[in-house]
C-alpha atoms as a PDB file:
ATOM      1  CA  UNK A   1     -57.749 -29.190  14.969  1.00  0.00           C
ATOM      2  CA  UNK A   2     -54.141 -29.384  16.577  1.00  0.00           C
ATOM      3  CA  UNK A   3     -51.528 -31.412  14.785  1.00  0.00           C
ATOM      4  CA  UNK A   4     -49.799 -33.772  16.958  1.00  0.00           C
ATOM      5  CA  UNK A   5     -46.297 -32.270  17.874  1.00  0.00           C
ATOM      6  CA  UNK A   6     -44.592 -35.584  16.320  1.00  0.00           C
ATOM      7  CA  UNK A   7     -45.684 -34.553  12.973  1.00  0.00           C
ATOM      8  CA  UNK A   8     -44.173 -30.707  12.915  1.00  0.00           C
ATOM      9  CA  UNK A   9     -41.937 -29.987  11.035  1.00  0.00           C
ATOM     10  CA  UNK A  10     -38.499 -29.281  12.309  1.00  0.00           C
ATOM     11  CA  UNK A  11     -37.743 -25.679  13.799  1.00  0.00           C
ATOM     12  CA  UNK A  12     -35.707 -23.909  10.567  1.00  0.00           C
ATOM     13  CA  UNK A  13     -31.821 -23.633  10.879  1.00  0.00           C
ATOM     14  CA  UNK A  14     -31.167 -20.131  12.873  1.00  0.00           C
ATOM     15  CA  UNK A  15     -29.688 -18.385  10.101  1.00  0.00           C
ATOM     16  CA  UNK A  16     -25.636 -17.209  11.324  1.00  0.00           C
ATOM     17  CA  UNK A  17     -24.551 -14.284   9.872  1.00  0.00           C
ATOM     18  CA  UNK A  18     -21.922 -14.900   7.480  1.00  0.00           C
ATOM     19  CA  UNK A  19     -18.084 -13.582   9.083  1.00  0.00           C
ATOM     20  CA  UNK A  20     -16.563 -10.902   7.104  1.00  0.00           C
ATOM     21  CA  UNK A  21     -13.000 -11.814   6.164  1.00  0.00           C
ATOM     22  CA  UNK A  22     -10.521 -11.884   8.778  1.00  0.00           C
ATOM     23  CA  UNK A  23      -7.299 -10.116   7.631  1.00  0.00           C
ATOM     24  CA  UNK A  24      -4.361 -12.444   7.523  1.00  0.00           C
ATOM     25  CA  UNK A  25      -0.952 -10.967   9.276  1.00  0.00           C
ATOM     26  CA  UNK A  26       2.480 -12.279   8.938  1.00  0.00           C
ATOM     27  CA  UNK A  27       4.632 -10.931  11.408  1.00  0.00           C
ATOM     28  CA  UNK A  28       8.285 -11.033  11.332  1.00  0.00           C
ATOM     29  CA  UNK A  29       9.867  -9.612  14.528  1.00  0.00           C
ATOM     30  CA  UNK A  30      12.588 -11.817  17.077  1.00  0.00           C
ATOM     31  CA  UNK A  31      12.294  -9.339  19.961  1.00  0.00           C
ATOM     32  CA  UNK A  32       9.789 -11.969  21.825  1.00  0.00           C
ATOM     33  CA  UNK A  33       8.472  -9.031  24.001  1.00  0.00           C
ATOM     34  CA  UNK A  34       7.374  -6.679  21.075  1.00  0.00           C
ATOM     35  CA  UNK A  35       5.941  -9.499  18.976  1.00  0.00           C
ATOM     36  CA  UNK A  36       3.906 -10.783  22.005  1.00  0.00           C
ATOM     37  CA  UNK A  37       2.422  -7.064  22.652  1.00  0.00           C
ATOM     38  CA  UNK A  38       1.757  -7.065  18.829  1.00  0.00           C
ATOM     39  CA  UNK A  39       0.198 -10.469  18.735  1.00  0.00           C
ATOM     40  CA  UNK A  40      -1.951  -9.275  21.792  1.00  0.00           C
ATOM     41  CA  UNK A  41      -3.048  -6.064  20.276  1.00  0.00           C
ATOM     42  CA  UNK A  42      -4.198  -7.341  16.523  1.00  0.00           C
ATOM     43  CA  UNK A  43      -6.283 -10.248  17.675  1.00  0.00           C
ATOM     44  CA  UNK A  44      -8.260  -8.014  19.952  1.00  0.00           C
ATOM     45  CA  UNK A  45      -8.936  -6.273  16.532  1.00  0.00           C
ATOM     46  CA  UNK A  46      -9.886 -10.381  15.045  1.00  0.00           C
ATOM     47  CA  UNK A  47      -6.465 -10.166  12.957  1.00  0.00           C
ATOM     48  CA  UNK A  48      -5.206 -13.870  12.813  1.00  0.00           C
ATOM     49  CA  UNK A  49      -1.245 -13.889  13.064  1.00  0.00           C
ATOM     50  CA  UNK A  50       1.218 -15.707  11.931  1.00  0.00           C
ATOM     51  CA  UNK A  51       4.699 -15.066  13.681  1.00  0.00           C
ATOM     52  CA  UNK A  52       8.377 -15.661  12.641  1.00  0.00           C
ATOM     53  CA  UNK A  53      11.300 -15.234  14.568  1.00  0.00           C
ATOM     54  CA  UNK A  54      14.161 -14.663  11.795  1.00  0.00           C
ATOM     55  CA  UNK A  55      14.269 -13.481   8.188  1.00  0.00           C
ATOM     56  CA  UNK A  56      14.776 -16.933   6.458  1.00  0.00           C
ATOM     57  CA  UNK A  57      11.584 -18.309   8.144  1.00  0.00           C
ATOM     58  CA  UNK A  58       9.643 -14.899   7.618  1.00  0.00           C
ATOM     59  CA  UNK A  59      10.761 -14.888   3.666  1.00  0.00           C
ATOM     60  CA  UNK A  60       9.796 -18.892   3.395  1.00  0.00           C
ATOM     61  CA  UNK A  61       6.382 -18.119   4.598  1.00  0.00           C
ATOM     62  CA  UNK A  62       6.014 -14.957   2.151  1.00  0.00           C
ATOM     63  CA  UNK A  63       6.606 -17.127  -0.389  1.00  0.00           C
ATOM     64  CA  UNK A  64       4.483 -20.306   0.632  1.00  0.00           C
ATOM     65  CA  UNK A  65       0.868 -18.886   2.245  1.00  0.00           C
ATOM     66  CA  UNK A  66      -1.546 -16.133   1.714  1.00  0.00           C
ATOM     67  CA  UNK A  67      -1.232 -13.452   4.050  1.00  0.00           C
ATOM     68  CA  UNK A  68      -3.075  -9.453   3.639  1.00  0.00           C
ATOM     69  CA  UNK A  69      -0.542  -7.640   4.871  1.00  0.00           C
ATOM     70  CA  UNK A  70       3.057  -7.860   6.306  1.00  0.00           C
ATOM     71  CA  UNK A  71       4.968  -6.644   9.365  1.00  0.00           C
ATOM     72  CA  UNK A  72       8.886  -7.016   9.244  1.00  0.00           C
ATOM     73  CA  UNK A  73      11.594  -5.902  11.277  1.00  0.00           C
ATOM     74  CA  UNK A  74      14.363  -4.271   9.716  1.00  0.00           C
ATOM     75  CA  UNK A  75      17.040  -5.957  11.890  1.00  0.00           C
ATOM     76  CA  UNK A  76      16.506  -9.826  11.943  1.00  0.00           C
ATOM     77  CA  UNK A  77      18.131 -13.115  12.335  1.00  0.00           C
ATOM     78  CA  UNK A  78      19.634 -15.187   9.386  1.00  0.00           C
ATOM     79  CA  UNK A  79      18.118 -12.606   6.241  1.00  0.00           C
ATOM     80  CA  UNK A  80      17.823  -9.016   7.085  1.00  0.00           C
ATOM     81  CA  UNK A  81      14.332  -7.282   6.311  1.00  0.00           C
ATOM     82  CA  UNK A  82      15.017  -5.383   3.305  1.00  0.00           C
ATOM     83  CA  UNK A  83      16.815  -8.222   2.257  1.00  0.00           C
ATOM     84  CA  UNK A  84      13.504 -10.271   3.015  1.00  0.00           C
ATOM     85  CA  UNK A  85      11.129  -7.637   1.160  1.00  0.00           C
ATOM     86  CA  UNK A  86      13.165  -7.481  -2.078  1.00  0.00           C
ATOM     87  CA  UNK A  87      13.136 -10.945  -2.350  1.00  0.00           C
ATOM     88  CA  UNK A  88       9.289 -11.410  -1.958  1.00  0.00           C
ATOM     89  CA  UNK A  89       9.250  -8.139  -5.018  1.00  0.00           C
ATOM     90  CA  UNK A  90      11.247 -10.316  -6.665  1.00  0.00           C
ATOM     91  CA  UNK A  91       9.357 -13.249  -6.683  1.00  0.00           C
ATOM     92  CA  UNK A  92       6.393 -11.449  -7.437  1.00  0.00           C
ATOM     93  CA  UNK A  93       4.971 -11.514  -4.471  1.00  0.00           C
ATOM     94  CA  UNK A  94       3.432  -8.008  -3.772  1.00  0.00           C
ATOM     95  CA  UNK A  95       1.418  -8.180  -0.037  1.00  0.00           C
ATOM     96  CA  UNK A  96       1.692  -4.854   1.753  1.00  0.00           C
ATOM     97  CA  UNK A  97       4.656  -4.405   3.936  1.00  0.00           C
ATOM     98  CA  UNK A  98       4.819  -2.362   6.679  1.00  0.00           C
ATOM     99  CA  UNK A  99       8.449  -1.986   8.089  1.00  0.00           C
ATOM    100  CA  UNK A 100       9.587  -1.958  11.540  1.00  0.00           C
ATOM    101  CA  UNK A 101      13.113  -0.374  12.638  1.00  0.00           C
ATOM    102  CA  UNK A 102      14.463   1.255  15.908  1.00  0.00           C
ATOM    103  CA  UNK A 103      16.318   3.534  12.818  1.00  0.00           C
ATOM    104  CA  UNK A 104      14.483   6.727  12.570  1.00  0.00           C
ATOM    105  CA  UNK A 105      17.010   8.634  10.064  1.00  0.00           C
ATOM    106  CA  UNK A 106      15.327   9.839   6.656  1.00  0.00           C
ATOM    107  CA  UNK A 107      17.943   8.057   4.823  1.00  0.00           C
ATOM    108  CA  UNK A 108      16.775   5.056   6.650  1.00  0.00           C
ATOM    109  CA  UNK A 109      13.356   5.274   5.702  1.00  0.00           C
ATOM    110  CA  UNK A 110      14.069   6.106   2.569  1.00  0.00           C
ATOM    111  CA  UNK A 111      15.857   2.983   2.621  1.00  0.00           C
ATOM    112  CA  UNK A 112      12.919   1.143   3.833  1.00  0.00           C
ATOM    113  CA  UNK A 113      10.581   2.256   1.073  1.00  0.00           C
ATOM    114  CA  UNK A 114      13.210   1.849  -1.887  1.00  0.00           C
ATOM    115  CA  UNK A 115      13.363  -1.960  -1.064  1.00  0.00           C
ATOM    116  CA  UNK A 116       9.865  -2.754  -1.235  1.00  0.00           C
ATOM    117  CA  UNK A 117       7.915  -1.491   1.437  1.00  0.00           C
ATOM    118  CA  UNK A 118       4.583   0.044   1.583  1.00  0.00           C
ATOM    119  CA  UNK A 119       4.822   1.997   4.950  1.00  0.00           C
ATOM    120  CA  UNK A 120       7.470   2.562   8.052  1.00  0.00           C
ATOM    121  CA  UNK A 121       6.882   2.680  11.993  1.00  0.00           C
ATOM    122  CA  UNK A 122      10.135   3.671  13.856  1.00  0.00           C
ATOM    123  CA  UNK A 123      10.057   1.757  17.447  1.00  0.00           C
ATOM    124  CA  UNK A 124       9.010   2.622  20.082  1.00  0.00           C
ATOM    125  CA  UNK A 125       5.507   2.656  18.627  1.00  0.00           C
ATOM    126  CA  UNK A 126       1.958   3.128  19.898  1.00  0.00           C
ATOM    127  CA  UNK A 127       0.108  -0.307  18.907  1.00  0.00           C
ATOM    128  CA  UNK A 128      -3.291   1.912  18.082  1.00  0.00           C
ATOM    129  CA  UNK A 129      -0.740   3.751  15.759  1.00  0.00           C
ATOM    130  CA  UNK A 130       0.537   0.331  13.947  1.00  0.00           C
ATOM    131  CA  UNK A 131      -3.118  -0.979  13.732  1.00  0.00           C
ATOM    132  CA  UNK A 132      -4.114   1.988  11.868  1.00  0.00           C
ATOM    133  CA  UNK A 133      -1.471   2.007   9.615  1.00  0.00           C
ATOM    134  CA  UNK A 134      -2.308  -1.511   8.668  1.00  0.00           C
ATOM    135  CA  UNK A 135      -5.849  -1.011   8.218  1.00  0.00           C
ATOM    136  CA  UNK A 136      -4.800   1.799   5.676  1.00  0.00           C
ATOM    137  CA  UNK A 137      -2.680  -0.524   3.951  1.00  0.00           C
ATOM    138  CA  UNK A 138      -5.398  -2.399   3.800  1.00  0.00           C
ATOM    139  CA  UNK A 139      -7.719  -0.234   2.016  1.00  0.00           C
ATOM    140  CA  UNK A 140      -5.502   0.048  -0.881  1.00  0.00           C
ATOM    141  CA  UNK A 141      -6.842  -0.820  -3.940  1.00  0.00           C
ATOM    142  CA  UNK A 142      -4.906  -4.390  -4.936  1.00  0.00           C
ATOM    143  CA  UNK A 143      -3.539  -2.570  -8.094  1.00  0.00           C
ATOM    144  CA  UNK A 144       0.016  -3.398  -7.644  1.00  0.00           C
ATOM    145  CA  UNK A 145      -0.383  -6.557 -10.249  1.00  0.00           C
ATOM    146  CA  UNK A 146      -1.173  -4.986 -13.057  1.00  0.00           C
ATOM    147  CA  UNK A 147       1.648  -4.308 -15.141  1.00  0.00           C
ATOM    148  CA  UNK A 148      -0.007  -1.438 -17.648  1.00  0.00           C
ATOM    149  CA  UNK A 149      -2.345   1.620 -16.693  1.00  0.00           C
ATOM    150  CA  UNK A 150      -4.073   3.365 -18.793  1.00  0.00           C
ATOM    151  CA  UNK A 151      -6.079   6.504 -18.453  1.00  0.00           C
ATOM    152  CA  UNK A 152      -8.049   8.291 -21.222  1.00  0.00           C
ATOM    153  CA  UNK A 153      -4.925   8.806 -23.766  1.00  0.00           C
ATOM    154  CA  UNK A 154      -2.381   7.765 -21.664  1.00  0.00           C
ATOM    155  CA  UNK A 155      -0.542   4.267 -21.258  1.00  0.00           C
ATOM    156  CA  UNK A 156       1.971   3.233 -18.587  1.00  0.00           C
ATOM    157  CA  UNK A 157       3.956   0.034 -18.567  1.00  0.00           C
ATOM    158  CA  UNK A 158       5.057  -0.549 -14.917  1.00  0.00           C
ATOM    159  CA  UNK A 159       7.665  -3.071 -15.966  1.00  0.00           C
ATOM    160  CA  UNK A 160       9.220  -0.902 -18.698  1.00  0.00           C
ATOM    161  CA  UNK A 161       8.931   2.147 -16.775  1.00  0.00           C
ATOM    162  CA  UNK A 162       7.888   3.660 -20.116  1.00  0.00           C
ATOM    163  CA  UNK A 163       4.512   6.480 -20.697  1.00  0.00           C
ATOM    164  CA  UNK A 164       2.795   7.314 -23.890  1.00  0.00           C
ATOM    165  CA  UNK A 165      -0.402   9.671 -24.731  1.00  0.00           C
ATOM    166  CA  UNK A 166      -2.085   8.380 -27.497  1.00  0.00           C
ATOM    167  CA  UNK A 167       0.960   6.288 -28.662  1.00  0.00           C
ATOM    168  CA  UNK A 168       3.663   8.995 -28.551  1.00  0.00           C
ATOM    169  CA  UNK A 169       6.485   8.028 -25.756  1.00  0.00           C
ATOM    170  CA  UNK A 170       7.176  10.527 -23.434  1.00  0.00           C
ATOM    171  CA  UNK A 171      10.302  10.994 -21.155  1.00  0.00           C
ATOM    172  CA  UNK A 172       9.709  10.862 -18.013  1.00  0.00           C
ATOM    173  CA  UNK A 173      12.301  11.835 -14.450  1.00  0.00           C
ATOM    174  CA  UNK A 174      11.949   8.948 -11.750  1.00  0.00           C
ATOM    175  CA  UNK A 175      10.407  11.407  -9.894  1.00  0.00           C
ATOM    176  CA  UNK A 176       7.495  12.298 -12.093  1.00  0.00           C
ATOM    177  CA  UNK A 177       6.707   8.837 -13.587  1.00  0.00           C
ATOM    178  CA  UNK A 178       5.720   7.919  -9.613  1.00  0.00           C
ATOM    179  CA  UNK A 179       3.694  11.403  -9.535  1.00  0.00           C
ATOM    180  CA  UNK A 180       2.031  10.252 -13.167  1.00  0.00           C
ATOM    181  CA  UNK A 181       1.435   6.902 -11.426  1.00  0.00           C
ATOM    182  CA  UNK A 182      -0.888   8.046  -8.830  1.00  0.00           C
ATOM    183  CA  UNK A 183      -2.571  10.048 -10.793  1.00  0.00           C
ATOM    184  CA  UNK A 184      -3.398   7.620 -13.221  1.00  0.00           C
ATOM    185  CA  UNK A 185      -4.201   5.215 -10.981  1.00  0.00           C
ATOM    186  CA  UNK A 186      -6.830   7.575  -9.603  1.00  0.00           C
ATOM    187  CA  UNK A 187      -8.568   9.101 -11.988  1.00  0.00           C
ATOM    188  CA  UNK A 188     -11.079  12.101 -12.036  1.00  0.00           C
ATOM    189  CA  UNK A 189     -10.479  12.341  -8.329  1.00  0.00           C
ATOM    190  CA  UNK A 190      -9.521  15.725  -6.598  1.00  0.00           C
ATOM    191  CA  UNK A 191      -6.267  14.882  -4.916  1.00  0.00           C
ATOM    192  CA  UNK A 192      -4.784  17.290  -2.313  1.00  0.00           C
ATOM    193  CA  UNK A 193      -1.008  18.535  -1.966  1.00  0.00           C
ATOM    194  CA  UNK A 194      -0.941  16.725   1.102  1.00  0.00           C
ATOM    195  CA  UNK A 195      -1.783  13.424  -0.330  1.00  0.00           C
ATOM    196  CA  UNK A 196       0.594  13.826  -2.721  1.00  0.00           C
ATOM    197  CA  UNK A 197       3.345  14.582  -0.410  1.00  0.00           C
ATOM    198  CA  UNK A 198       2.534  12.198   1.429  1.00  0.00           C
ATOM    199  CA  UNK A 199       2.252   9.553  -0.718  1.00  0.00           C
ATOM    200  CA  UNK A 200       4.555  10.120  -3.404  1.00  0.00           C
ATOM    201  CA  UNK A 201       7.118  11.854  -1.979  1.00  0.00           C
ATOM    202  CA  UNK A 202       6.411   9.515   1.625  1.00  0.00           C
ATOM    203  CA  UNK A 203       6.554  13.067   3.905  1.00  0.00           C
ATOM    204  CA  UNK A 204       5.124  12.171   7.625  1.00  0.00           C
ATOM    205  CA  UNK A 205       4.888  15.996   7.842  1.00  0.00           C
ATOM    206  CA  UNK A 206       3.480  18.517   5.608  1.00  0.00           C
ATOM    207  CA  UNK A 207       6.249  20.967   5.370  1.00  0.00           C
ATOM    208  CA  UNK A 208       5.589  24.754   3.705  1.00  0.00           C
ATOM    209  CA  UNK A 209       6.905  23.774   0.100  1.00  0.00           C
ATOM    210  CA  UNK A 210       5.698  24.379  -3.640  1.00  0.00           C
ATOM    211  CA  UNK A 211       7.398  20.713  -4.169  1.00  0.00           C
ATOM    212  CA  UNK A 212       4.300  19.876  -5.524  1.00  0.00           C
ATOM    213  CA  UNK A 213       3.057  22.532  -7.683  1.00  0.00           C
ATOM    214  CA  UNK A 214       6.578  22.499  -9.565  1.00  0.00           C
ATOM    215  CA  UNK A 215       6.634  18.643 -10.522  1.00  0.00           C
ATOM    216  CA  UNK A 216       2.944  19.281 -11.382  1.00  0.00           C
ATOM    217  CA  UNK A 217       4.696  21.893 -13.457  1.00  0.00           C
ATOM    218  CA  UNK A 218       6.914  19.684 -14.681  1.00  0.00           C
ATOM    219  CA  UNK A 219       5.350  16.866 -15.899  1.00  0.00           C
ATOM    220  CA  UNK A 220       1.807  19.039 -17.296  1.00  0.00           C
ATOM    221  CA  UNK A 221       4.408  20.620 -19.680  1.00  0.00           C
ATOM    222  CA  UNK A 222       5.688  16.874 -20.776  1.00  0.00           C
ATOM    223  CA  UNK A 223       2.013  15.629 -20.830  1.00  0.00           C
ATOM    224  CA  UNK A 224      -0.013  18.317 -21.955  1.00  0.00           C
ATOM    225  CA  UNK A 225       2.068  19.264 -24.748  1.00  0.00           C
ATOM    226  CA  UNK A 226       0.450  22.308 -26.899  1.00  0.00           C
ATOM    227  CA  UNK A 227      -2.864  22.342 -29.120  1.00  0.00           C
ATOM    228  CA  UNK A 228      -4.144  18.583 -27.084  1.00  0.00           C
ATOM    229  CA  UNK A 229      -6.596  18.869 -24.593  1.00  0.00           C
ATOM    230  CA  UNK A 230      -5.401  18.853 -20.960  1.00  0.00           C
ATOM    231  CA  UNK A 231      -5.584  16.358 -18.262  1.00  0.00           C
ATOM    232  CA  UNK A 232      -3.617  17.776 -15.382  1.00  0.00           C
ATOM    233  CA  UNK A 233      -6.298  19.986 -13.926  1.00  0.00           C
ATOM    234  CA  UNK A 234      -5.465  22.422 -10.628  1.00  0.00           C
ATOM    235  CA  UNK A 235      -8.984  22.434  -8.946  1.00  0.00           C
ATOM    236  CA  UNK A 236      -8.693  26.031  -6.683  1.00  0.00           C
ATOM    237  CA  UNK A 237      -8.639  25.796  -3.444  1.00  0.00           C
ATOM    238  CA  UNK A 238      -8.566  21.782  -3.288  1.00  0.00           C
ATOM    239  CA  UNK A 239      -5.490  20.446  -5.270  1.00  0.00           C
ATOM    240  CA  UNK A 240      -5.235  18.510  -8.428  1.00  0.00           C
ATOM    241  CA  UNK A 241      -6.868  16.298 -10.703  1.00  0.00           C
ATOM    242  CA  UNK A 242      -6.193  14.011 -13.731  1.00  0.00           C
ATOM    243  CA  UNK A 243      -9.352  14.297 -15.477  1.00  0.00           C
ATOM    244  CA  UNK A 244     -10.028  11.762 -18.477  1.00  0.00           C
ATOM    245  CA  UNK A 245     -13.291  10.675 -20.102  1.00  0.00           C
END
């Protein structure tokens, strides 16, 4: 026996597939040309961005919406870009930055880094280049609010700048509380001398250098002090690892 098409029920909803998040960009760049070619290129990879002309504008947004990730030029109207970023540190506000700047020098980047920022593209720039660099930013772990790490025996305070293992202080150079940092912010992980010179000492090249294995040195003497079990591990052939239970 049919039932009369009247009395069907409805045809179900066709389920949509829920969208995954769309990565939020504030861009803060006043050469019109380059920001339109940026624009262009990251929401033909379904970035939404947000643009600003000049550094006070850039900095009020920073401070007022939610953004992923950051682009600022280092030369801008009204507030300069390192300027910008060490205000938005300041304020606690601790999105990724990648920094733009037709300065190339190492002093310059270094410059660029020291303030705040999380990466740095000299212009000209290939836009695939500056997409991938902010998709790596945003694979980051979003660590950078805690204030205190602590692995196995070992306790930084970030605001302090202080380490202690098992409750004993230990003195640390600038220099190898950021090495100590990213280890202990990735744990049990092999990491390789070029990660580490690349992200701790913020080499774009992997020069022929023992830079590594002497801080590693260094701070393995400070840590693992005699008679306590080690953490700094060498792993042959692969690189390092801070191993804790």
């Amino acid at each position: 026996m049919s039932v009369p098409s009247e009395n069907l029920p409805p045809d179900p909803m066709p389920t949509v597939p829920r969208p995954e998040a769309t990565p939020r960009v504030l861009l803060v760049e006043d050469d019109g040309k380059i920001a339109q070619e940026v624009i262009e290129e990251l929401e033909s990879r379904h970035f939404v961005v947000q643009h600003e002309f000049s550094g006070a504008a850039g900095l009020s947004m920073g401070l007022n919406a939610h953004f992923d990730v950051m682009i600022v030029d280092r030369m801008l109207p009204e507030l300069d870009g390192l300027t910008l970023i060490e205000t938005l540190r300041e304020r606690q506000v601790h999105v990724p930055v990648l920094v733009l700047s037709a300065l190339s020098a190492v002093d310059d980047r270094v410059s660029g880094l020291k303030a705040g920022g999380d990466d740095y593209l000299t212009k000209p720039f290939a836009m695939e280049e500056l997409a991938a660099r902010l998709e790596a930013l945003l694979r980051r772990p979003d660590t950078s609010r805690h204030t205190m790490l602590r692995a196995g025996p070992l306790e930084m305070d970030l605001i302090t700048r202080t380490v202690r293992r098992d409750g004993v202080l230990i003195d640390l150079l600038p220099r190898e509380f950021r090495l100590l940092e990213y280890l202990m912010r990735r744990p049990n992980q092999v990491l390789t001398r070029n990660m580490l010179l690349e992200d701790v000492w913020n080499y774009r090249f992997i020069p022929q250098t023992n830079l590594v294995d002497v801080h590693i040195g260094k701070l393995r003497r400070k840590i693992d002090e005699t008679g306590r079990p080690p953490l700094i591990q060498s792993i042959r052939g692969a690189g390092f690892m801070l191993r804790v239970s």
